[in-house]
N, C-alpha and C. Protein backbone atom coordinates (compact mmCIF):
# COMPACT_ATOMS: atom_id res chain seq x y z
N UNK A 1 80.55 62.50 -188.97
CA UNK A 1 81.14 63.78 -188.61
C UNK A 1 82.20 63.53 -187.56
N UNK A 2 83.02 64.25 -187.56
CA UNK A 2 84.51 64.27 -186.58
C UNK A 2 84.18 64.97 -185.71
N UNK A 3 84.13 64.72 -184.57
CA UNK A 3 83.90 65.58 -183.04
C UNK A 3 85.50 65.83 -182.70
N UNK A 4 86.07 66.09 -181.74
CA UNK A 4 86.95 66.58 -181.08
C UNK A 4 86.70 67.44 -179.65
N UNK A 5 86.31 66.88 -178.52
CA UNK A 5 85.76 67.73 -177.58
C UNK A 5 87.13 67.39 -176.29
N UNK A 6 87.21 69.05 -175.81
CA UNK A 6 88.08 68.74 -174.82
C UNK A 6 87.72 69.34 -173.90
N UNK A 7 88.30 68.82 -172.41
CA UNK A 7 87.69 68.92 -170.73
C UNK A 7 88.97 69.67 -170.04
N UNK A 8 89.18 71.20 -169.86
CA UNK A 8 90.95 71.46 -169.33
C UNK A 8 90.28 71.64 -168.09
N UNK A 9 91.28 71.49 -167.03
CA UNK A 9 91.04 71.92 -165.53
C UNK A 9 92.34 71.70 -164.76
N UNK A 10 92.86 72.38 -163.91
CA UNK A 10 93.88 72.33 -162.99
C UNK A 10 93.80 72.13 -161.54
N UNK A 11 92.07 71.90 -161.58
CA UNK A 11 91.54 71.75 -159.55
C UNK A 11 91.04 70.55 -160.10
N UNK A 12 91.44 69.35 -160.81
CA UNK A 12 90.37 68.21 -160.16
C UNK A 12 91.49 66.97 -159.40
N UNK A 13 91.11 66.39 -158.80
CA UNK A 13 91.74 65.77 -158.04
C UNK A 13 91.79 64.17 -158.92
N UNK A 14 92.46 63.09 -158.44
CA UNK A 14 92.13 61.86 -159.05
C UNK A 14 90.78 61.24 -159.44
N UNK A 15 90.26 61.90 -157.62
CA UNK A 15 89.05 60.92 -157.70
C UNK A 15 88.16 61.84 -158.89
N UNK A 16 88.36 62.82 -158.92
CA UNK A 16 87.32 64.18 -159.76
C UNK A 16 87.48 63.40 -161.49
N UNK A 17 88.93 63.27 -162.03
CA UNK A 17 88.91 62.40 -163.57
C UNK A 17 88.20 61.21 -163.05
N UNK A 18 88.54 60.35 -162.65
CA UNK A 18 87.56 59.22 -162.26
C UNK A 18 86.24 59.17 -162.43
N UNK A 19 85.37 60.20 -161.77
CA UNK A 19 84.00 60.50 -161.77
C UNK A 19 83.64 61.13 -162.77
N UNK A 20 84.60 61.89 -163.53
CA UNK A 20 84.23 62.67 -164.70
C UNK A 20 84.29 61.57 -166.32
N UNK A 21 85.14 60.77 -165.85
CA UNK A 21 85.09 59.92 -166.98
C UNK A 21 84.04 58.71 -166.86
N UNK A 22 83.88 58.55 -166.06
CA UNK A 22 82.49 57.45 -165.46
C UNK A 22 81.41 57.73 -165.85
N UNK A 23 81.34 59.24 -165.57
CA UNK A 23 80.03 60.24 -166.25
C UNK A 23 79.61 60.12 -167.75
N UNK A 24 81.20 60.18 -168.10
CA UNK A 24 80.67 60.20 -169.60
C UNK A 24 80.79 58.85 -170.00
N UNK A 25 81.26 57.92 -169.59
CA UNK A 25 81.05 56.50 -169.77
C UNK A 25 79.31 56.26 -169.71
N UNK A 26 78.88 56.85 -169.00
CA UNK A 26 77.03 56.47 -168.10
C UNK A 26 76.59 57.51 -169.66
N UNK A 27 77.01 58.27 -170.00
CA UNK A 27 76.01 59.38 -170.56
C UNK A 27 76.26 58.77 -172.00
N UNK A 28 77.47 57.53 -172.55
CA UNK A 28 77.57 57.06 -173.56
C UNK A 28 76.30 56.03 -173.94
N UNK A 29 76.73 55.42 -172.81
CA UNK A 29 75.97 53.70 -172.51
C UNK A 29 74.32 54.56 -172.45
N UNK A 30 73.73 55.45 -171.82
CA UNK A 30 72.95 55.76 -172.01
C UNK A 30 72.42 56.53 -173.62
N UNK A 31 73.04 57.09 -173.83
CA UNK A 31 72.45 58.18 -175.39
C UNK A 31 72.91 57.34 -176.40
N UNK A 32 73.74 56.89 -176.76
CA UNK A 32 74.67 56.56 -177.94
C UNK A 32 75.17 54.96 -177.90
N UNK A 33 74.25 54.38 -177.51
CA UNK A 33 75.02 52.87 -177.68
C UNK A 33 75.05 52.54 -178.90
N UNK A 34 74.99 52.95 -180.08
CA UNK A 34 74.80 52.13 -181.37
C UNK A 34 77.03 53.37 -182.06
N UNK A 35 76.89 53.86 -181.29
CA UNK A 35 78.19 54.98 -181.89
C UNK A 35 79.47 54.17 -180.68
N UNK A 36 80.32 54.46 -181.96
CA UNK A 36 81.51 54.07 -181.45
C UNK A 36 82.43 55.42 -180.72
N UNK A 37 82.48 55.91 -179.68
CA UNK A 37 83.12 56.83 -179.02
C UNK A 37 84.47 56.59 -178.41
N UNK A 38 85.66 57.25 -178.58
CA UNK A 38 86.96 57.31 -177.94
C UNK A 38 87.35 58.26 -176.89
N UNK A 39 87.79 57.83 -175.92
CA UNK A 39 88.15 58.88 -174.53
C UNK A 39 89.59 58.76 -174.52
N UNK A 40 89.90 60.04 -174.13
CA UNK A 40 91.44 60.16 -174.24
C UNK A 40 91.08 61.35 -173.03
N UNK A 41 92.65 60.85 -171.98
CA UNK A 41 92.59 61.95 -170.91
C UNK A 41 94.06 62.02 -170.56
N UNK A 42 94.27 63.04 -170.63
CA UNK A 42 95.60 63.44 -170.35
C UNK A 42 95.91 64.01 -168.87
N UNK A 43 96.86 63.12 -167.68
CA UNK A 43 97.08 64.22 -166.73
C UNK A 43 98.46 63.56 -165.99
N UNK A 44 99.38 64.49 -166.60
CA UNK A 44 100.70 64.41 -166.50
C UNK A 44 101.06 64.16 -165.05
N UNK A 45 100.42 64.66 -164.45
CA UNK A 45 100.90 64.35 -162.37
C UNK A 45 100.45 63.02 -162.37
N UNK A 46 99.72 62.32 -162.81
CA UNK A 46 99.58 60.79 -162.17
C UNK A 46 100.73 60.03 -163.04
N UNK A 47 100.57 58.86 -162.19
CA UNK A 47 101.98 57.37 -162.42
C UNK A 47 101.07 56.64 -163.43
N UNK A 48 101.57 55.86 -164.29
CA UNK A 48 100.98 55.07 -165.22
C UNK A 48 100.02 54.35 -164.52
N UNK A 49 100.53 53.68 -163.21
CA UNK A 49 100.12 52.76 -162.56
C UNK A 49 98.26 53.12 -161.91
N UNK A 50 98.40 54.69 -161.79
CA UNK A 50 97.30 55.19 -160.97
C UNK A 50 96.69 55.63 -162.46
N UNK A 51 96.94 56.22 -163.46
CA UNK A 51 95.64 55.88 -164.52
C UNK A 51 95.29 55.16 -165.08
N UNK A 52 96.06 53.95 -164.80
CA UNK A 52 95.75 52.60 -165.17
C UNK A 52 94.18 52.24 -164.45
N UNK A 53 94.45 52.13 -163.10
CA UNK A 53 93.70 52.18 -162.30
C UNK A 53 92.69 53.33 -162.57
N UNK A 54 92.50 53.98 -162.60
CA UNK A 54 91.44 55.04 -163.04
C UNK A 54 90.88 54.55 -164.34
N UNK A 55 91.14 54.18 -165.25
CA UNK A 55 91.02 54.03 -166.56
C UNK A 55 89.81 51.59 -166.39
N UNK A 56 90.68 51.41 -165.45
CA UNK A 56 90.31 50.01 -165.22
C UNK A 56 88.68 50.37 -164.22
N UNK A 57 88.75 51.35 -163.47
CA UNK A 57 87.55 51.36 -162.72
C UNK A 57 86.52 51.84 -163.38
N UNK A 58 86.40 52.34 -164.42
CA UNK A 58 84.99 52.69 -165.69
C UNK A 58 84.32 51.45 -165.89
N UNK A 59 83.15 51.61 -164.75
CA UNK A 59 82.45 50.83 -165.80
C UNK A 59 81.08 51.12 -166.97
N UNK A 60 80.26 50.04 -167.33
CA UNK A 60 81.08 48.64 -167.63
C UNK A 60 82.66 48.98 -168.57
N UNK A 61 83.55 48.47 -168.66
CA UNK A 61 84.26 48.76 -169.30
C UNK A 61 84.20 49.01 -170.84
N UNK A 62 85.31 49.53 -171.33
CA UNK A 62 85.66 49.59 -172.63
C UNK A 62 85.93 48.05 -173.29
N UNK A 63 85.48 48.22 -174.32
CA UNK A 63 86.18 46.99 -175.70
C UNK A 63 87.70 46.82 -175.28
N UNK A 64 87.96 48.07 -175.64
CA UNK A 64 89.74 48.38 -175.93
C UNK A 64 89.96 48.83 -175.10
N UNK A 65 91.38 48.66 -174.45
CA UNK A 65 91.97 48.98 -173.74
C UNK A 65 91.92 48.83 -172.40
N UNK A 66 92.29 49.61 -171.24
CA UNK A 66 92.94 50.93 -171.18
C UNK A 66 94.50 51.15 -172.17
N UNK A 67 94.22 51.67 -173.10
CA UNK A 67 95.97 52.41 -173.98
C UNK A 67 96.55 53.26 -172.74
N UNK A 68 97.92 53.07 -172.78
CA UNK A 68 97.69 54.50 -171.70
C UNK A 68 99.28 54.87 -172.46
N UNK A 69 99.65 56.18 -172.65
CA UNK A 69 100.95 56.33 -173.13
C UNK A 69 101.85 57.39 -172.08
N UNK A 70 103.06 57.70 -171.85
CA UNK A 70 104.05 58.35 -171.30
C UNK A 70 104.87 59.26 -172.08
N UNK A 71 104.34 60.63 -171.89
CA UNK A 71 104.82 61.23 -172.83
C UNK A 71 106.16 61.44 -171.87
N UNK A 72 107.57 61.52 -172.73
CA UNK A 72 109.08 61.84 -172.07
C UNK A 72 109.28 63.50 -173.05
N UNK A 73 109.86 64.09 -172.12
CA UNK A 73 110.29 65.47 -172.48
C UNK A 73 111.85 64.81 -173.01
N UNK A 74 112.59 65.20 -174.40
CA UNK A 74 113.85 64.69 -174.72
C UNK A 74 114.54 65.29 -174.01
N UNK A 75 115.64 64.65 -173.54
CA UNK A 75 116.75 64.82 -173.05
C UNK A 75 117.75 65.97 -173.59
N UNK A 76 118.76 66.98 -173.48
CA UNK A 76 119.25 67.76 -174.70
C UNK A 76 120.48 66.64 -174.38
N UNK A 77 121.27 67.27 -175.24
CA UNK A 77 122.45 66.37 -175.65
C UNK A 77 122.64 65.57 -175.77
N UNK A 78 121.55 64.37 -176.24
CA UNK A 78 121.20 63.08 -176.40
C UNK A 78 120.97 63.24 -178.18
N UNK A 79 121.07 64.55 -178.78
CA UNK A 79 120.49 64.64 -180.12
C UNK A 79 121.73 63.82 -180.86
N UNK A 80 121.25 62.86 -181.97
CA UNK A 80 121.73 62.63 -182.73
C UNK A 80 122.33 63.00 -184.07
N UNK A 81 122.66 62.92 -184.71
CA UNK A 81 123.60 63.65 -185.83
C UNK A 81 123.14 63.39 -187.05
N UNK A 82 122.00 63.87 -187.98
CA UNK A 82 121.92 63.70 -189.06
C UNK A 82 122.93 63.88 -190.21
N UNK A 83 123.42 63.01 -191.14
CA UNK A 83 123.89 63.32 -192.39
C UNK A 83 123.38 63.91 -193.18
């Protein structure tokens, strides 16, 4: 079955994703070690560098990763010209 579960909030601080993803790291490793689970966290105010770091302090760690991606808002007038 396909889950899809999402966490929104606008008051947590760094350390708050940190502890919240640790949590569910502990509540994986505990209930579900035989299931393969994916975490994805999105929070546009931090630097790559600091969810890197957030993402590296879970333990025990992940298999994979930390992925971490940068979403860019396009530029206007940078559009190119289809034929």
């Amino acid at each position: 079955m396909k889950v899809n579960v999402q966490v929104k909030s606008e008051q947590l601080t760094k350390e708050d994703l940190r502890l919240l993803l640790q949590a569910i790291r502990d509540c994986e490793q505990k209930n579900f070690k035989d299931k393969e689970i994916s975490i994805g966290a999105e929070a546009p105010d931090l630097t790559i560098d600091e969810m890197g770091e957030i993402l590296k302090s879970i333990k025990p760690p992940y298999n994979y990763g930390p992925v971490i991606f940068k979403f860019v808002e396009p530029s206007r007038g940078n559009n190119v010209a289809e034929d």
